[in-house]
N, C-alpha and C. Protein backbone atom coordinates (compact mmCIF):
# COMPACT_ATOMS: atom_id res chain seq x y z
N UNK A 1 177.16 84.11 72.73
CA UNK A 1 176.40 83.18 73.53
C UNK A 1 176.15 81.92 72.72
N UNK A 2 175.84 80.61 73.46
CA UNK A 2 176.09 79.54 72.78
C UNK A 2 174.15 79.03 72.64
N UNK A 3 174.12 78.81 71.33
CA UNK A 3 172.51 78.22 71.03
C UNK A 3 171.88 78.28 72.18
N UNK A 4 171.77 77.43 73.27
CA UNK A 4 171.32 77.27 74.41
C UNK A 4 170.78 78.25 75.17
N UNK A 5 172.44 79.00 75.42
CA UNK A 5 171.57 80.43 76.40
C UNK A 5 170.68 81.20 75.43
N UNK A 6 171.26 81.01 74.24
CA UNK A 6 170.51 82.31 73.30
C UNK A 6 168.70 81.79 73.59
N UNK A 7 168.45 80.47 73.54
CA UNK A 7 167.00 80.30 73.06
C UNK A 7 166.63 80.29 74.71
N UNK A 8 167.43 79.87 75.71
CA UNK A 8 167.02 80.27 77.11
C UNK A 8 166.30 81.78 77.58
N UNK A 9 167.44 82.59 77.06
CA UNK A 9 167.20 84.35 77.46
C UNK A 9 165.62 84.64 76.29
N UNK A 10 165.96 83.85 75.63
CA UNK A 10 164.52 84.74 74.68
C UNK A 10 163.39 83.99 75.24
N UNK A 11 163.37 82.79 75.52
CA UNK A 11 162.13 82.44 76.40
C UNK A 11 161.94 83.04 77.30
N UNK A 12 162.79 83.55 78.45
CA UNK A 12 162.75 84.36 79.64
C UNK A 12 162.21 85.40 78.83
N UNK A 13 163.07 86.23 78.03
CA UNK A 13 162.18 87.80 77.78
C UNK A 13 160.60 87.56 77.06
N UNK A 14 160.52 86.49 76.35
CA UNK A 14 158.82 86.39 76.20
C UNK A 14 158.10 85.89 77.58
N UNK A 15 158.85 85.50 78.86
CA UNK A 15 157.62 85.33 80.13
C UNK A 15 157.63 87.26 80.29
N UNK A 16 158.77 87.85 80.40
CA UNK A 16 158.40 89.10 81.07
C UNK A 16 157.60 89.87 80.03
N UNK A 17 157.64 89.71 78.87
CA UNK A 17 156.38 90.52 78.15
C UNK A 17 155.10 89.52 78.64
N UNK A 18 155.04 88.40 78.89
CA UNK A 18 153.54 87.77 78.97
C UNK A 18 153.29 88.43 80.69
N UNK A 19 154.20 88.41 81.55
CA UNK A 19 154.03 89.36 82.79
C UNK A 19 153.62 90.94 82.40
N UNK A 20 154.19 91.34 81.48
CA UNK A 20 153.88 92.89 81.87
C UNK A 20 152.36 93.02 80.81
N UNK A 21 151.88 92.09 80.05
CA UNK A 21 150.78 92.15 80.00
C UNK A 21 149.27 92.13 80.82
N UNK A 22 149.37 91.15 81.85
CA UNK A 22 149.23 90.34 83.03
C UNK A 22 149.08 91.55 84.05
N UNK A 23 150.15 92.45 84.15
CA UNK A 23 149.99 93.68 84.65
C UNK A 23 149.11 94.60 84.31
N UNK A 24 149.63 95.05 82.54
CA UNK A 24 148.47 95.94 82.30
C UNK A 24 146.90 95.72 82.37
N UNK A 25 146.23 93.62 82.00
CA UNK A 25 145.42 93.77 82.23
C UNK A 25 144.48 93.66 83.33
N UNK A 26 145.81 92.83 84.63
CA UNK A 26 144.74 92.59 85.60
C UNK A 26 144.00 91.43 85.47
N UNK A 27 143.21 90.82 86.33
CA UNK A 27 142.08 92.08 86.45
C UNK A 27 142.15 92.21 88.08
N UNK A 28 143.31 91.75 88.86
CA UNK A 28 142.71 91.49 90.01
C UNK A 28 144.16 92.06 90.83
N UNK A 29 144.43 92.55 92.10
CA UNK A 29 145.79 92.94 92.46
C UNK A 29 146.66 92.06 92.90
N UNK A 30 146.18 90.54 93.32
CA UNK A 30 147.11 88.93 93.32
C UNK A 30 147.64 88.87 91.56
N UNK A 31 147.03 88.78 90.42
CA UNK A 31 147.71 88.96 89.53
C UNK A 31 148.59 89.86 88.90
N UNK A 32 148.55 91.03 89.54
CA UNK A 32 149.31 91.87 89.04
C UNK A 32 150.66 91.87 89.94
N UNK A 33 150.26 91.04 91.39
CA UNK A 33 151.86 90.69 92.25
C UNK A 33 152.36 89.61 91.88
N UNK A 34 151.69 88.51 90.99
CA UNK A 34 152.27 87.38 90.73
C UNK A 34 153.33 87.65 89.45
N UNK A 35 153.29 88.75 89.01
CA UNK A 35 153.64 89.25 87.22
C UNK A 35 154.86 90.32 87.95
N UNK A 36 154.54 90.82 89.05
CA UNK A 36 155.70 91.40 89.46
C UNK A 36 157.07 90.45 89.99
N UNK A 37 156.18 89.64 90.95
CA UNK A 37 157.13 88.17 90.98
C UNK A 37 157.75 87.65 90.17
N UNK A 38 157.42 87.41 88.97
CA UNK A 38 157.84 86.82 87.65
C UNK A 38 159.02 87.98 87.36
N UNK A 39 158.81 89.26 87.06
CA UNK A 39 159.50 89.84 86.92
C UNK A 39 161.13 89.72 87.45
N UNK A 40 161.07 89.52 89.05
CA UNK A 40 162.34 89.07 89.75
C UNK A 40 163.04 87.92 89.76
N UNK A 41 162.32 87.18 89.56
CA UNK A 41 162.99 85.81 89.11
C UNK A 41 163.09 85.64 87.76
N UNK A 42 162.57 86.01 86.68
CA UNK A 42 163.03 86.11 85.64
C UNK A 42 164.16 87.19 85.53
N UNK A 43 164.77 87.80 86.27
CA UNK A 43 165.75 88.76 85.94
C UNK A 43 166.63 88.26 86.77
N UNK A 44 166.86 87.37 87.59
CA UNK A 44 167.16 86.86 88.46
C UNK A 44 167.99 85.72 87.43
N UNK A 45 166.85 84.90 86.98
CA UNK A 45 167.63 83.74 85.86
C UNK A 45 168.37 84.06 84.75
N UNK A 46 167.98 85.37 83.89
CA UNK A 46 168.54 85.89 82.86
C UNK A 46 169.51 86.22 83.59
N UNK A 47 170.13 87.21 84.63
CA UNK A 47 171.59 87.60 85.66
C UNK A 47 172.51 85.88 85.76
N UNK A 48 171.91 85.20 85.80
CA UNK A 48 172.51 84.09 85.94
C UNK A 48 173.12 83.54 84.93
N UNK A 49 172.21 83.27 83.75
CA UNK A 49 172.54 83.23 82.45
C UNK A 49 173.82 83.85 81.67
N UNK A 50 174.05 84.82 82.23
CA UNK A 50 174.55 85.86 81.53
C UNK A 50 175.83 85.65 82.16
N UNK A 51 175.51 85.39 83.52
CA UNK A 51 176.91 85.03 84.28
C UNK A 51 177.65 83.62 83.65
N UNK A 52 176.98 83.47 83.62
CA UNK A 52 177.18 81.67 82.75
C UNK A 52 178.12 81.70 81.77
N UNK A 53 177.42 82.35 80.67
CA UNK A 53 178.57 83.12 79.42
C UNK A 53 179.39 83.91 79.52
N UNK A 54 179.43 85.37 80.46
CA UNK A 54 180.34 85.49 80.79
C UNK A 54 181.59 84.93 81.62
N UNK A 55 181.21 84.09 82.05
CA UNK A 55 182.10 84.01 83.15
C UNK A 55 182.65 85.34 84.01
N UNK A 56 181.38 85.92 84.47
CA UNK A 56 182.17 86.89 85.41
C UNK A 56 181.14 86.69 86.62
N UNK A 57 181.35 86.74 87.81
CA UNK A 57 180.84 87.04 88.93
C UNK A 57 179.75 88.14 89.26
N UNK A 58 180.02 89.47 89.04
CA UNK A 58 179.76 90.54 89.33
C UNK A 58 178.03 90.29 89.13
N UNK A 59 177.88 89.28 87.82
CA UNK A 59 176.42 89.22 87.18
C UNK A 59 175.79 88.33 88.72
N UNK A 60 176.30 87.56 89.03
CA UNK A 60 176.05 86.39 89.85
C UNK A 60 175.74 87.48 91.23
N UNK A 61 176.57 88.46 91.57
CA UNK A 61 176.15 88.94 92.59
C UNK A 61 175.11 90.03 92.07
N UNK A 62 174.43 90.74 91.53
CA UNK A 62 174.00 91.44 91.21
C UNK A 62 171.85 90.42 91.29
N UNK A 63 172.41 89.61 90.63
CA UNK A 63 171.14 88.47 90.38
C UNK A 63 170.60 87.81 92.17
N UNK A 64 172.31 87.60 92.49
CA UNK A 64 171.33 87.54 94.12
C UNK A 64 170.73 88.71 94.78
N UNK A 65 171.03 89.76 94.64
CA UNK A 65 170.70 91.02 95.21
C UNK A 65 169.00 90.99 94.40
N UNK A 66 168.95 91.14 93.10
CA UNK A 66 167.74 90.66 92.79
C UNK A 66 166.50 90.27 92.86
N UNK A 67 167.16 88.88 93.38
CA UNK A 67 166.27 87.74 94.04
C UNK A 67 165.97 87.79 95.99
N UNK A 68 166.88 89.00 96.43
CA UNK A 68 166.74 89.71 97.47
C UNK A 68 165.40 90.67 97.47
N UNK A 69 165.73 91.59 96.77
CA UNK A 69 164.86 92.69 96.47
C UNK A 69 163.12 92.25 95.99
N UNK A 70 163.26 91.08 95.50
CA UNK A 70 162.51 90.31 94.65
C UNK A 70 161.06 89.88 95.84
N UNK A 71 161.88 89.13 96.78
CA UNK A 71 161.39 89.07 98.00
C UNK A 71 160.71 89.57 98.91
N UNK A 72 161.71 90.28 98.92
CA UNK A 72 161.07 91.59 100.26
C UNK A 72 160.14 92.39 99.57
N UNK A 73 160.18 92.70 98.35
CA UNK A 73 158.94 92.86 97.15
C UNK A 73 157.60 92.50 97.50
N UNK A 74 157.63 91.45 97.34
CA UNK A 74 156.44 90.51 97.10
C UNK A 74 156.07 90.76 98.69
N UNK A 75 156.62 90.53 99.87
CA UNK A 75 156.32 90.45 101.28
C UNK A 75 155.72 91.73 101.85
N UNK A 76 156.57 92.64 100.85
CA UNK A 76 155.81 94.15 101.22
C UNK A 76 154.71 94.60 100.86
N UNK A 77 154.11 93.91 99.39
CA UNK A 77 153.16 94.05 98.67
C UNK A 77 151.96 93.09 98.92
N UNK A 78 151.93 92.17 99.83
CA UNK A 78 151.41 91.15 100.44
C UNK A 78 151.00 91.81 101.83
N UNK A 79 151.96 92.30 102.80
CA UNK A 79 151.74 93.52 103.59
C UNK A 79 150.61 94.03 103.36
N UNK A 80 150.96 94.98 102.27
CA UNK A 80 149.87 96.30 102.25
C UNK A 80 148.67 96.12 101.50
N UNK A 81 148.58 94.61 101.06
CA UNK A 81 147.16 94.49 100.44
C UNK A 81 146.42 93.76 102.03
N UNK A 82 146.87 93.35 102.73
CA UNK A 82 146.15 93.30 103.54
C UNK A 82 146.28 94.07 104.90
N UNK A 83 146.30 94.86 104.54
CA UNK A 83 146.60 96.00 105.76
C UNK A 83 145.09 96.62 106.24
N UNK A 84 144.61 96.55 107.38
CA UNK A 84 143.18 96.66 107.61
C UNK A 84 142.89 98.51 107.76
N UNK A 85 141.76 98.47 106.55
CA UNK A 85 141.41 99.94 106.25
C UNK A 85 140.44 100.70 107.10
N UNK A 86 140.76 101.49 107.30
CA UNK A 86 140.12 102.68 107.99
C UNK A 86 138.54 103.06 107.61
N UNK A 87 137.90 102.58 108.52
CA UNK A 87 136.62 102.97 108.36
C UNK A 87 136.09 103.79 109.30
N UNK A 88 135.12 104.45 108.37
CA UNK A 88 134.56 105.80 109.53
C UNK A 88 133.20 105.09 109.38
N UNK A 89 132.57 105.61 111.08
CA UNK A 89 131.12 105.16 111.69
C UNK A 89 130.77 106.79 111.56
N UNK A 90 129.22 107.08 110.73
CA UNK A 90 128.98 107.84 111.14
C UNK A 90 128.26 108.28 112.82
N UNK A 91 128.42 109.53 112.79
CA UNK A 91 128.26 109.53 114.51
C UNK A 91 127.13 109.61 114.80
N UNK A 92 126.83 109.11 116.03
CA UNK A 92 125.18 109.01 116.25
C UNK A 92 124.82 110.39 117.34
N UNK A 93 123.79 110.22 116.54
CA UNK A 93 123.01 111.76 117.23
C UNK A 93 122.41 111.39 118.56
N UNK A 94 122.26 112.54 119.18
CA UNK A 94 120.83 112.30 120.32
C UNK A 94 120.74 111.69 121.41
């Protein structure tokens, strides 16, 4: 790999350790989907990268699938945090 990508990919792998920190600490469940986000697009850019130097394709399709998955991710997890919860009334007597 040429200087460039090299200091590119290692910036990318220090966002996904500053994400999976972000994860472990929270504190809130929007930050812990924004760090999952990061996750897909940073793997997304590194797939790209990689395609770059290689010159092969396969990386290029693999990185869109990715940035697919990446998506529907975040939309599903956006979903179910606001998905309206089940509350019980206790029952009235008498």
């Amino acid at each position: 790999m040429t200087l460039v990508y090299q200091i590119a990919v290692i910036f990318l792998l220090l966002n996904i350790g500053a994400g999976l920190i972000r994860i472990l600490r929270g504190p809130t469940p929007a930050d812990r989907l924004l760090a999952v986000q990061l996750f897909g697009t940073t793997g997304t850019a590194i797939l790209i990268l990689l395609s770059m130097e290689a010159d092969n394709d396969a990386y290029k399709n693999v990185a869109l699938a990715f940035a697919l998955l990446s998506g529907i991710l975040g939309v599903a997890f956006a979903r179910y945090g606001q998905a309206p919860r089940p509350t019980s009334t206790p029952a009235k007597e008498g």
